[in-house]
C-alpha atoms as a PDB file:
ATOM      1  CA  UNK A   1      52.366 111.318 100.486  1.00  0.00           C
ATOM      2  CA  UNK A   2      48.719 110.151 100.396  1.00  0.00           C
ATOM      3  CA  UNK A   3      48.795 110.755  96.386  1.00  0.00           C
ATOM      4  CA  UNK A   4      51.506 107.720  96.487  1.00  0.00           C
ATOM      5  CA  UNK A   5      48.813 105.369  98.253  1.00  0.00           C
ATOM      6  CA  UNK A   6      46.375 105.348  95.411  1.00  0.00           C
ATOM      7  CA  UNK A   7      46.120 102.119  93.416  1.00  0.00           C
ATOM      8  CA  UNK A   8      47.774 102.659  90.144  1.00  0.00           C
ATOM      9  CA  UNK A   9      48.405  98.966  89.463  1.00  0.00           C
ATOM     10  CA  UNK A  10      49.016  98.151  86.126  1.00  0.00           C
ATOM     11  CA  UNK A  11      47.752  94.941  84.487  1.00  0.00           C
ATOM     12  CA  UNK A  12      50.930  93.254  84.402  1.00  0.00           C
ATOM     13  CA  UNK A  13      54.441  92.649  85.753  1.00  0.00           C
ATOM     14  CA  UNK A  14      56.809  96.023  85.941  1.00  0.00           C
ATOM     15  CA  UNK A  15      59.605  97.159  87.393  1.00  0.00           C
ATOM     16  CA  UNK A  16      60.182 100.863  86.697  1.00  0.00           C
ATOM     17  CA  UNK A  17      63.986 102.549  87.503  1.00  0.00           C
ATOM     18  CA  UNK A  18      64.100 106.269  88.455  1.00  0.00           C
ATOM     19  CA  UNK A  19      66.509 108.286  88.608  1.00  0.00           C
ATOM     20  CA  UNK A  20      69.021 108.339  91.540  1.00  0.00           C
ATOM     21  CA  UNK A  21      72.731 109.593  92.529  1.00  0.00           C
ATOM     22  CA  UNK A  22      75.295 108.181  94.225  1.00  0.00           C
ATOM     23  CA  UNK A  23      74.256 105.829  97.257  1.00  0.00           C
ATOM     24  CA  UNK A  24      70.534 105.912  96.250  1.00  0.00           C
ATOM     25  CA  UNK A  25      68.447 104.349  93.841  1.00  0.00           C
ATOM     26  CA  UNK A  26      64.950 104.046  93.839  1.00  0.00           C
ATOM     27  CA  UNK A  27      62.238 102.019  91.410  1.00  0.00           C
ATOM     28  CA  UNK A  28      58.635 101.416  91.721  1.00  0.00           C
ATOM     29  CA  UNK A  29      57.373  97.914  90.532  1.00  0.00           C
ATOM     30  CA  UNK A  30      54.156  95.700  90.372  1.00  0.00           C
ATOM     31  CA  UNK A  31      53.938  91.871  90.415  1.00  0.00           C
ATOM     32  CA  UNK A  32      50.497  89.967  89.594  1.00  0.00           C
ATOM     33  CA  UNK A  33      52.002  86.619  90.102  1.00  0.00           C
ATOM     34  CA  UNK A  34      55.343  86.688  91.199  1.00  0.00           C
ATOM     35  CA  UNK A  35      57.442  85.861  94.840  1.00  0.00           C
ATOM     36  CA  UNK A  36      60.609  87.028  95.564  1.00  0.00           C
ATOM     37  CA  UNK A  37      62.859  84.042  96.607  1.00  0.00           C
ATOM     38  CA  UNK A  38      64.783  85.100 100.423  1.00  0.00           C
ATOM     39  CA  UNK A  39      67.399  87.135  99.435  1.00  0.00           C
ATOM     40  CA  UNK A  40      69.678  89.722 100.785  1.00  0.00           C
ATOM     41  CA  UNK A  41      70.585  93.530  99.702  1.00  0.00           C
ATOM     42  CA  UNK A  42      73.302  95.184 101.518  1.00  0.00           C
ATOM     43  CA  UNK A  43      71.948  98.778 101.422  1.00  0.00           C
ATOM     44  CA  UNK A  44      68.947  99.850 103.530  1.00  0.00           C
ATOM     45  CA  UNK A  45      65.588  99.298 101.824  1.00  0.00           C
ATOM     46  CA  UNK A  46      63.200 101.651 102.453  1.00  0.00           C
ATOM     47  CA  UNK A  47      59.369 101.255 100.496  1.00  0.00           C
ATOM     48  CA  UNK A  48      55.645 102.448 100.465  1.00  0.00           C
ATOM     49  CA  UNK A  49      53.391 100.088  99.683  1.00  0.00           C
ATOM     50  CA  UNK A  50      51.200 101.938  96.883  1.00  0.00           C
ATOM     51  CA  UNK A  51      48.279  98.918  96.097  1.00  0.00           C
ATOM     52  CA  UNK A  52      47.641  95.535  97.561  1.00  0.00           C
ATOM     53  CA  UNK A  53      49.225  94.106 100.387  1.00  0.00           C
ATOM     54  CA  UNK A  54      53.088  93.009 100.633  1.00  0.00           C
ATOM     55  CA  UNK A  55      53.779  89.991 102.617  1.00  0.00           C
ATOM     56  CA  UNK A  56      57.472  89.076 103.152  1.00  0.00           C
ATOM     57  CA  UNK A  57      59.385  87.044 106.132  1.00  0.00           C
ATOM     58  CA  UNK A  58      62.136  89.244 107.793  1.00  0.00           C
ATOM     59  CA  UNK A  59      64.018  88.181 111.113  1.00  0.00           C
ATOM     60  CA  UNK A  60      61.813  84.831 111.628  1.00  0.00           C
ATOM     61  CA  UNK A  61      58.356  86.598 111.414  1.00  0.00           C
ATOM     62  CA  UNK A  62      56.253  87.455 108.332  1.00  0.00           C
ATOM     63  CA  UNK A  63      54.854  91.047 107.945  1.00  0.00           C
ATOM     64  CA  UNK A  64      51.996  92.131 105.683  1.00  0.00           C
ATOM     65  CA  UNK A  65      52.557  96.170 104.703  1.00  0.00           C
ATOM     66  CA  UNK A  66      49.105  97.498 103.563  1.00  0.00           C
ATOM     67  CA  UNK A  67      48.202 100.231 101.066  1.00  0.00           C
ATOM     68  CA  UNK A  68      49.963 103.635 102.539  1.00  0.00           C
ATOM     69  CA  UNK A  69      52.089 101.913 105.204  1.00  0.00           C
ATOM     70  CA  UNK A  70      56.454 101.660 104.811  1.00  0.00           C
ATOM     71  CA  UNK A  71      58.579  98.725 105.494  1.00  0.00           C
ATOM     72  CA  UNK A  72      62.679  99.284 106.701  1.00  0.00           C
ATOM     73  CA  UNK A  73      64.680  96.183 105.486  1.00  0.00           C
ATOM     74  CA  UNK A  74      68.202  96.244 107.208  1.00  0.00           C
ATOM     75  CA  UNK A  75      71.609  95.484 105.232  1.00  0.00           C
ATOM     76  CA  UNK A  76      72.116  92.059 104.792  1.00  0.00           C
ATOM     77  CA  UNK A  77      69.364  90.336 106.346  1.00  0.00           C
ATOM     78  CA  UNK A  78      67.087  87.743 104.679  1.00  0.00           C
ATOM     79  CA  UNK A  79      64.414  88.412 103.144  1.00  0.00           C
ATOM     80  CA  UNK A  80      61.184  87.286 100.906  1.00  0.00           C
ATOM     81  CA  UNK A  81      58.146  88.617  99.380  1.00  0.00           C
ATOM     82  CA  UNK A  82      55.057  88.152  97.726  1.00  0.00           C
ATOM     83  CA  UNK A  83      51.723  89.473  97.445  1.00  0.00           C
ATOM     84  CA  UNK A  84      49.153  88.830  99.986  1.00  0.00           C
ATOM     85  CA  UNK A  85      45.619  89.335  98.137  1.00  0.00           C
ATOM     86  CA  UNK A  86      44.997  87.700  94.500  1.00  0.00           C
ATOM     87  CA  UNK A  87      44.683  91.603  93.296  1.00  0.00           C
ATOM     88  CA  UNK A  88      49.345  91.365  93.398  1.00  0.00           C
ATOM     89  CA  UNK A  89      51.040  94.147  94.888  1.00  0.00           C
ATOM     90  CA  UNK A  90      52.577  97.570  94.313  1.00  0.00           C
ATOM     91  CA  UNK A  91      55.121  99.837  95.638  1.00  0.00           C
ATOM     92  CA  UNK A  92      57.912 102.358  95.489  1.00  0.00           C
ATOM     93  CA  UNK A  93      61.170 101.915  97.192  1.00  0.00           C
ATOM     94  CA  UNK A  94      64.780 103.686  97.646  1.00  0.00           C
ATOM     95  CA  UNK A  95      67.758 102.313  97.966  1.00  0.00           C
ATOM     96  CA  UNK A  96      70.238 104.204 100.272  1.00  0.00           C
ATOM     97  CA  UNK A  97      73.778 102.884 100.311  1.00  0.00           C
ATOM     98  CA  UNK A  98      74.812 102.288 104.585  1.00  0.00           C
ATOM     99  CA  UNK A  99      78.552 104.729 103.652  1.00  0.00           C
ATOM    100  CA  UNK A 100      75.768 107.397 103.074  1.00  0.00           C
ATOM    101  CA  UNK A 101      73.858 106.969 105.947  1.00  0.00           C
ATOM    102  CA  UNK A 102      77.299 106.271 107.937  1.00  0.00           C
ATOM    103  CA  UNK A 103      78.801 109.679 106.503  1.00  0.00           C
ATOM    104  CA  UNK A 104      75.228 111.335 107.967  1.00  0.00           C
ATOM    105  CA  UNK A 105      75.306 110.070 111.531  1.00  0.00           C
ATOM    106  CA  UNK A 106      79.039 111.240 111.546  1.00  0.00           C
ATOM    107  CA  UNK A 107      80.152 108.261 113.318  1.00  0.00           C
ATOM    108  CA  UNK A 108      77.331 106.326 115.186  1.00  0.00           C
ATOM    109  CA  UNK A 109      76.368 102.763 114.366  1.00  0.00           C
ATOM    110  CA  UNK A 110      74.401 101.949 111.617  1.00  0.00           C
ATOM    111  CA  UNK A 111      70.939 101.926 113.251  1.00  0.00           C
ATOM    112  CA  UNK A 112      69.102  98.538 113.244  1.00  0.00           C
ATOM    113  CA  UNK A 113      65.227  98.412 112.968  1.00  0.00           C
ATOM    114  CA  UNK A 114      64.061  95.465 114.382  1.00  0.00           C
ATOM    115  CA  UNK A 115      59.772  95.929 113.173  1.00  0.00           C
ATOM    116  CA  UNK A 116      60.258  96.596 109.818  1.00  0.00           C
ATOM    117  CA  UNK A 117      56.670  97.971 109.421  1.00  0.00           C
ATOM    118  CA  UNK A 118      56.299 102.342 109.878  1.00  0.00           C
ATOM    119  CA  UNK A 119      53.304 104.473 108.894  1.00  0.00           C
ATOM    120  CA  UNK A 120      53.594 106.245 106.399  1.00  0.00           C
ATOM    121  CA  UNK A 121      53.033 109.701 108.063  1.00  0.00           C
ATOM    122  CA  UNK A 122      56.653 108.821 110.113  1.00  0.00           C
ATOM    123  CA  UNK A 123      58.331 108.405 106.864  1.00  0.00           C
ATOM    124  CA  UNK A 124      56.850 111.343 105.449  1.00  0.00           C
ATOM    125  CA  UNK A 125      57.997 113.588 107.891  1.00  0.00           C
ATOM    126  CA  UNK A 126      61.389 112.284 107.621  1.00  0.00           C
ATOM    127  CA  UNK A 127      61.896 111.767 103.869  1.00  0.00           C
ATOM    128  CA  UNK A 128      61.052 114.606 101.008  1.00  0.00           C
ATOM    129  CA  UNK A 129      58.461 114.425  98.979  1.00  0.00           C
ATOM    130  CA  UNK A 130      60.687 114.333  96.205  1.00  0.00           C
ATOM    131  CA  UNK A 131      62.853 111.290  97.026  1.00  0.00           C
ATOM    132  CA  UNK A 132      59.084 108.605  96.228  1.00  0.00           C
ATOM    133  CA  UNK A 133      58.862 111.408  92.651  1.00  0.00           C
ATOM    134  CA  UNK A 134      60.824 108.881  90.168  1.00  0.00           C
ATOM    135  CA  UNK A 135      61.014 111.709  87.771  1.00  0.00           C
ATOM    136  CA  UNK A 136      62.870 113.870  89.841  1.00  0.00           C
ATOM    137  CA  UNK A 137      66.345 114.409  89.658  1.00  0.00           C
ATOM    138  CA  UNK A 138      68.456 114.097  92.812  1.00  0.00           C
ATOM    139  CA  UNK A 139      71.206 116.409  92.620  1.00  0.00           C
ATOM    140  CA  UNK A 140      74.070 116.761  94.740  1.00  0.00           C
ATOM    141  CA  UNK A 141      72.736 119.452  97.379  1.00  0.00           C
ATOM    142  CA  UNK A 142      69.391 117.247  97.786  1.00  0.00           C
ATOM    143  CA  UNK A 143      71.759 113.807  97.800  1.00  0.00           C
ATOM    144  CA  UNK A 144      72.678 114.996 101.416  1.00  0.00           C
ATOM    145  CA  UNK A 145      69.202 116.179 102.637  1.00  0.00           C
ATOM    146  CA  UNK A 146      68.381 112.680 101.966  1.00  0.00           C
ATOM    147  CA  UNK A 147      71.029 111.105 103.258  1.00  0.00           C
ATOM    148  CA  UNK A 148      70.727 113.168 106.682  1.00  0.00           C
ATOM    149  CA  UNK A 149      66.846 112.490 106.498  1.00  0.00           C
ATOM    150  CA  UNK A 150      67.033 108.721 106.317  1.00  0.00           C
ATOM    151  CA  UNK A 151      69.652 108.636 108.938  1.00  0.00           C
ATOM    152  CA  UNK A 152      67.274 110.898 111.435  1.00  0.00           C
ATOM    153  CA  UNK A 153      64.562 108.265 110.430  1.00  0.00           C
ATOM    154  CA  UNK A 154      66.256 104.843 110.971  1.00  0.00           C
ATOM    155  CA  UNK A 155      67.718 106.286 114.317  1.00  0.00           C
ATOM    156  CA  UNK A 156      64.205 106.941 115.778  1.00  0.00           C
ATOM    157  CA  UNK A 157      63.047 103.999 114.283  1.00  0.00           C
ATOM    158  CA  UNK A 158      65.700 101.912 115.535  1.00  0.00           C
ATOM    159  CA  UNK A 159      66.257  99.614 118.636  1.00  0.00           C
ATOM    160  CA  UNK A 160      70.149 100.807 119.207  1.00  0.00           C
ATOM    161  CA  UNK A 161      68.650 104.908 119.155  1.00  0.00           C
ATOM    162  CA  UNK A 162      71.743 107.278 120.650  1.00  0.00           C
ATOM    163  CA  UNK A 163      74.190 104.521 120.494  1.00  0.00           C
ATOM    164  CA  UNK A 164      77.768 106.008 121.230  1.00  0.00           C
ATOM    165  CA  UNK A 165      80.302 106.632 119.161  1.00  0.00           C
ATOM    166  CA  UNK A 166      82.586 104.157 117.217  1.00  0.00           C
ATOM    167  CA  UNK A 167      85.969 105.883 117.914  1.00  0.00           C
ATOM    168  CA  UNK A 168      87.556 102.375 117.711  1.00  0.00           C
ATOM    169  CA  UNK A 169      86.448 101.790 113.905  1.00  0.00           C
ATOM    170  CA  UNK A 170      89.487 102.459 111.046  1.00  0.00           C
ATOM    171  CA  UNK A 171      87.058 104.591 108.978  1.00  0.00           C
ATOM    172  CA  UNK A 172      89.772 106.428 106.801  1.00  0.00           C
ATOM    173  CA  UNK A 173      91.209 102.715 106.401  1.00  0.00           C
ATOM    174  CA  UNK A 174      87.670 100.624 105.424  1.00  0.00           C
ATOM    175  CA  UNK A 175      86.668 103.746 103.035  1.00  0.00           C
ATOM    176  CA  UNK A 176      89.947 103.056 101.359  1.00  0.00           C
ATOM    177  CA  UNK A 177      88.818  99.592 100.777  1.00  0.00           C
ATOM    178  CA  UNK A 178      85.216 100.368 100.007  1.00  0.00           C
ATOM    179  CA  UNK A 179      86.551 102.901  97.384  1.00  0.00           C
ATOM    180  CA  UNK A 180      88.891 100.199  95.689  1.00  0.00           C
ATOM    181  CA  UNK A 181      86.520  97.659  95.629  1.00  0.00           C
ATOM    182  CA  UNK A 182      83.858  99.693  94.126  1.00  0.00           C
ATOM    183  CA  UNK A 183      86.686 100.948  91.513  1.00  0.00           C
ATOM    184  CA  UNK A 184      86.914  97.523  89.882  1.00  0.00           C
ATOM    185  CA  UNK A 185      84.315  95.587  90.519  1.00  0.00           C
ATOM    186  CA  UNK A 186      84.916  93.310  87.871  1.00  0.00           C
ATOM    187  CA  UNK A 187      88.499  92.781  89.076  1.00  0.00           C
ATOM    188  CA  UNK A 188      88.758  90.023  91.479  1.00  0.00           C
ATOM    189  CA  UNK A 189      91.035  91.568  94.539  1.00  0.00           C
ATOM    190  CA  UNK A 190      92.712  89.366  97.388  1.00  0.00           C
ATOM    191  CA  UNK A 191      92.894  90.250 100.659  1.00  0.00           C
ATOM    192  CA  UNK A 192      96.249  90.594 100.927  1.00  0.00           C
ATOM    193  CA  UNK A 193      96.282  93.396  98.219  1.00  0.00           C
ATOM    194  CA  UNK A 194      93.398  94.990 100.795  1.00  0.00           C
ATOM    195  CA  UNK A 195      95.777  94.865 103.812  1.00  0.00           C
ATOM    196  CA  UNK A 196      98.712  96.161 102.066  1.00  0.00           C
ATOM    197  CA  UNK A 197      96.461  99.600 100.398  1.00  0.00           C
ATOM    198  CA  UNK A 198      95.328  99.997 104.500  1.00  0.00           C
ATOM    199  CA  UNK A 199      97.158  99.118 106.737  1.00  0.00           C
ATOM    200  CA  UNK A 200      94.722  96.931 108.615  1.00  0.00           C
ATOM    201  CA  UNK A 201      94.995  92.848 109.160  1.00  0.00           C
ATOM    202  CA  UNK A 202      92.610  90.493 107.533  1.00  0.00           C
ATOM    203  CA  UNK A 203      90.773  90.125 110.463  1.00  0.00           C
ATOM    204  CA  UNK A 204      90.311  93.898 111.176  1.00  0.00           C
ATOM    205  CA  UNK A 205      89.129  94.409 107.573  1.00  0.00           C
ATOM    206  CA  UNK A 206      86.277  91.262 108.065  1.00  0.00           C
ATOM    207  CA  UNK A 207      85.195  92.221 111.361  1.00  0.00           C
ATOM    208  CA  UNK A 208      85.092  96.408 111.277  1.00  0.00           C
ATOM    209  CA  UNK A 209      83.713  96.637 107.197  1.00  0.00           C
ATOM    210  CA  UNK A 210      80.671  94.666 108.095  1.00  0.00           C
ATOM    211  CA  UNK A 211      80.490  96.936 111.355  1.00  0.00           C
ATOM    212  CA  UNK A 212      80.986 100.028 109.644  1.00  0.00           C
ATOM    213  CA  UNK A 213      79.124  99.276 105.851  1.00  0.00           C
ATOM    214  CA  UNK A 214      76.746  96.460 107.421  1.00  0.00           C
ATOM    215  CA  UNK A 215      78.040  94.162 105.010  1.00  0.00           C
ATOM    216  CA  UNK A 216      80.952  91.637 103.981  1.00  0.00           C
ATOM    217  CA  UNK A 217      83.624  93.112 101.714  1.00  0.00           C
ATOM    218  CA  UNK A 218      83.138  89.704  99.846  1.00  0.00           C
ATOM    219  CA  UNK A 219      79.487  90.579  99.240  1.00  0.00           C
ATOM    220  CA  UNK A 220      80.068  94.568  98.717  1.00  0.00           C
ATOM    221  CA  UNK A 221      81.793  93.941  95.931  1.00  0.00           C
ATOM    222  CA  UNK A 222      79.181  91.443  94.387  1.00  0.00           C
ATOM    223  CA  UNK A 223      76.700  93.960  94.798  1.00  0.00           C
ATOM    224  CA  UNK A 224      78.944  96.181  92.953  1.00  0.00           C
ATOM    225  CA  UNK A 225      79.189  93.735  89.923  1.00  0.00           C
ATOM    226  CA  UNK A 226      75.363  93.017  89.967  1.00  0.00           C
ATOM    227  CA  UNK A 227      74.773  97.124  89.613  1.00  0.00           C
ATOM    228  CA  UNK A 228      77.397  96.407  86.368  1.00  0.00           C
ATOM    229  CA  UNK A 229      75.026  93.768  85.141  1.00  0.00           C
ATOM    230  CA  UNK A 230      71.829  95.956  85.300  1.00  0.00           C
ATOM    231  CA  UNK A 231      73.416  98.956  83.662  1.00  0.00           C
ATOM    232  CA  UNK A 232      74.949  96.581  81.019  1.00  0.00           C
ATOM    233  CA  UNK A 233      71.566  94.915  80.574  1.00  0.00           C
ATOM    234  CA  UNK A 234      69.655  97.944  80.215  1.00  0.00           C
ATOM    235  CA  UNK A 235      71.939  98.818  77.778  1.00  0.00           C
ATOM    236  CA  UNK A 236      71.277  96.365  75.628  1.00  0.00           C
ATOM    237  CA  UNK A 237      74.291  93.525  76.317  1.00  0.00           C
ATOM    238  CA  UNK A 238      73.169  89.778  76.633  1.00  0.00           C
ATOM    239  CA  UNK A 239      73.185  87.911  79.826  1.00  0.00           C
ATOM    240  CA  UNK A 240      76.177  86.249  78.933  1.00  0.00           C
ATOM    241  CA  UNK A 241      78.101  89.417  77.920  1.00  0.00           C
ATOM    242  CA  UNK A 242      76.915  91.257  80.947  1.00  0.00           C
ATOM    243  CA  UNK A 243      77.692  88.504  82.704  1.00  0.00           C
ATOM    244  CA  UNK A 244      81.870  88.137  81.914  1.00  0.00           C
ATOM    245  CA  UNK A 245      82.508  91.916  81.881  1.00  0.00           C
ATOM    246  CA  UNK A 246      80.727  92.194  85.468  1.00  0.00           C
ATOM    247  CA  UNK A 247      83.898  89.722  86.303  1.00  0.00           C
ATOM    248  CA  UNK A 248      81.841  86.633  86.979  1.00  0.00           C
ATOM    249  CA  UNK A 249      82.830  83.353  85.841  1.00  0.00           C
ATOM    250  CA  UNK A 250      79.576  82.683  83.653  1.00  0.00           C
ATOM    251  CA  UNK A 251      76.533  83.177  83.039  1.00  0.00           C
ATOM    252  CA  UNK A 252      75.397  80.832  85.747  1.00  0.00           C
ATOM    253  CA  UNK A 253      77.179  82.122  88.173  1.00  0.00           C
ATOM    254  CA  UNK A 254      75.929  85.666  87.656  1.00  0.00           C
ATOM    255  CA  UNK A 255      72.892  84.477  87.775  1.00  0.00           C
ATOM    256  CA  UNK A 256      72.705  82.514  91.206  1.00  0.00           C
ATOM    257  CA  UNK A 257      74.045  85.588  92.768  1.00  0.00           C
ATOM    258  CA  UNK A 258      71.709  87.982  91.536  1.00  0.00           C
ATOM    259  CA  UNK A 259      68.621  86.002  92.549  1.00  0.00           C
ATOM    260  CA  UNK A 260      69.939  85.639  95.462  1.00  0.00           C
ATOM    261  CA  UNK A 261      70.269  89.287  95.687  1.00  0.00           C
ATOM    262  CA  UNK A 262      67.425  90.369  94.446  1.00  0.00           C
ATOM    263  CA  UNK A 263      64.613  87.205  94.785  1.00  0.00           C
ATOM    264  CA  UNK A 264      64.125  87.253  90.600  1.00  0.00           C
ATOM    265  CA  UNK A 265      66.354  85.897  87.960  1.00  0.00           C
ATOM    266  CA  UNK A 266      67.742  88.020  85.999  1.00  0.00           C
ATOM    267  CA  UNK A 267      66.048  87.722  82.685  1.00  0.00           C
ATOM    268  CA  UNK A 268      62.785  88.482  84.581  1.00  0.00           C
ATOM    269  CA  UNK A 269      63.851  91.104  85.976  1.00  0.00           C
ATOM    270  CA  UNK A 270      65.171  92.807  82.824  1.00  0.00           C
ATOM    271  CA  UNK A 271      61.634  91.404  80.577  1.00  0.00           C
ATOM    272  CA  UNK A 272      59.793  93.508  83.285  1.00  0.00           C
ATOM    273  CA  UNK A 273      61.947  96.698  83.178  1.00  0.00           C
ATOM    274  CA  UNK A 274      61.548  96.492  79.210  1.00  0.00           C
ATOM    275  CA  UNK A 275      58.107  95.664  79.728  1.00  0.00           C
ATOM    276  CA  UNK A 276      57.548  98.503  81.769  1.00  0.00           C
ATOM    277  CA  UNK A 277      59.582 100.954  78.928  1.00  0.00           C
ATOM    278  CA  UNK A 278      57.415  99.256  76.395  1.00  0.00           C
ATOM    279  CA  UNK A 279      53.816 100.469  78.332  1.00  0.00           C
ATOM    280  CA  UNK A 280      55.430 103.987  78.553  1.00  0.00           C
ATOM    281  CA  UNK A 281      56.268 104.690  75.209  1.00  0.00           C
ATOM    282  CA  UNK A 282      52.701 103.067  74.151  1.00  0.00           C
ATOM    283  CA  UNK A 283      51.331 105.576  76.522  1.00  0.00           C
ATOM    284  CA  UNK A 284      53.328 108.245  75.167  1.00  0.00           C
END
C-alpha cells in the first residue's frame, strides 16, 4: 500500500479506467487545474490519495486527504473537490455498487460513515492489494472477497456499526426493480409498470429502494444511463449519439446530469481519458 503513496503525477490532466466487474469500478486520475462541481454518485466511493492534497466539502465541512490517507464518500450525498496545493492532486479510487455491499452484510443497513477521512493502513487491512492494481483483473471469486471486505470496512468505519437487521425491507421485491431498471436503462419506465412487476405500492418502492440501495430509483436508473454514455463514448460515439441511445432527451440534458454526477462535463471527462490513452501508447 505504501508503493500507491508515491507521487507519480503526470504533467497534465488524466483520468485512467481499470478494469472492474460487476458492482465495482475503479480509475486513477490527476487534475493540475481542475474542481469538481458538488455532485452526487450513488455507489460508495472509496479513494487513496496518491500525490498532493484533495480538498472537497462533504456533509457541511471541508476535508483535505493528504498523500497516503483514504476518503469514504457515502451514496448520494453532495460532494466537491479540488486540489489543495498549486502542485494538483492525484489518486486512485473504486467504485462499489451499495446491492454489493447489501448482498455482503446479508441484510444490515447500509453503513453510513460520517468522517470521511481513514488512514490508509485501516483500508489496507480491509481491502486487497489487488483491488488499488488497475491492471488486475477482478474475477468472479475475488468480486466477493471485495465485496465482503468493503462491507467489513464501512461497518467499522461507520457511525450505525451492528445495526439490526432489516427484516421489514421487500428485498426479493426492490431487487426485482433494481434488475429491471438496470435492464433498460435507456427505456423510460413508470412507476406503475414498477408496482405491477412487484407487488409493492409507489410509496413502498420510494421509501424502502433508497433504504435498501441508498439511492432514488429515479436517480439509479440515471446512473445507469450515464455508465451507457461512458462506454458509448469510449467507444468512439459522439456526445450527441451517446447521448439519445443512453435514452436522454438531448445532448443537453445528458450533459447537466452527468456533471452533476460526476463534477466534470462530459467532453472533459472523455478529452482526459483519451488523453490519458494517448500518454500510454506514447510510452509504449
Amino acid at each position: 500500500m505504501n508503493d500507491c503513496a508515491r507521487d507519480t503525477a503526470p504533467d497534465r490532466n488524466h483520468i485512467r479506467i481499470g478494469s472492474g466487474a460487476t458492482g465495482i469500478e475503479r480509475a486513477e486520475a490527476h487534475f493540475l487545474d481542475h474542481a469538481f462541481t458538488p455532485h452526487r454518485h450513488d455507489t460508495y466511493a472509496i479513494g487513496i490519495t496518491l500525490s498532493g492534497v484533495q480538498t472537497f466539502r462533504y456533509l457541511g465541512e471541508t476535508h483535505h486527504c493528504l498523500p497516503g490517507q483514504c476518503h469514504i464518500l457515502h451514496p448520494d450525498e453532495l460532494h466537491d473537490g479540488r486540489a489543495g496545493t498549486d502542485e494538483g492532486f492525484g489518486y486512485r479510487i473504486v467504485y462499489v455498487d451499495p446491492a454489493l455491499v447489501q448482498e455482503a452484510l446479508g441484510g444490515r443497513m447500509l453503513p453510513f460513515v460520517r468522517s470521511p477521512i481513514v488512514q490508509a493502513p485501516a483500508v489496507a487491512e480491509g481491502l486487497a492489494a489487488g483491488v488499488w492494481n488497475l491492471d488486475e483483473e477482478i474475477d468472479n471469486l475475488s468480486r466477493f472477497d471485495i465485496a465482503v471486505a468493503v462491507a467489513n470496512l464501512l461497518t467499522a468505519a461507520a457511525a450505525n456499526r451492528g445495526a439490526p437487521k432489516t427484516g421489514t425491507l421487500a428485498v426479493a421485491e426492490l431487487t426485482r426493480i433494481r434488475d429491471i431498471i438496470a435492464s433498460r436503462p435507456h427505456t423510460a419506465i413508470s412507476m406503475d409498470a414498477l408496482e405491477h412487476a412487484s407487488g409493492l405500492d409507489r410509496w413502498t418502492i420510494a421509501r424502502q429502494f433508497r433504504t435498501l440501495f441508498g439511492t432514488s430509483p429515479s436517480r439509479f436508473r440515471t446512473q445507469r444511463q450515464l455508465n451507457l454514455v461512458r462506454k458509448l463514448l469510449m467507444e468512439g460515439e459522439s456526445l450527441s449519439t451517446s447521448s439519445t441511445d443512453a435514452g436522454f432527451s438531448d445532448q443537453s440534458h445528458m450533459s447537466r446530469h452527468f456533471k452533476s454526477t460526476y463534477g466534470i462535463t462530459p467532453g472533459s471527462w472523455i478529452s482526459a481519458v483519451r488523453g490519458r490513452r494517448s500518454q500510454h501508447q506514447a510510452d509504449h
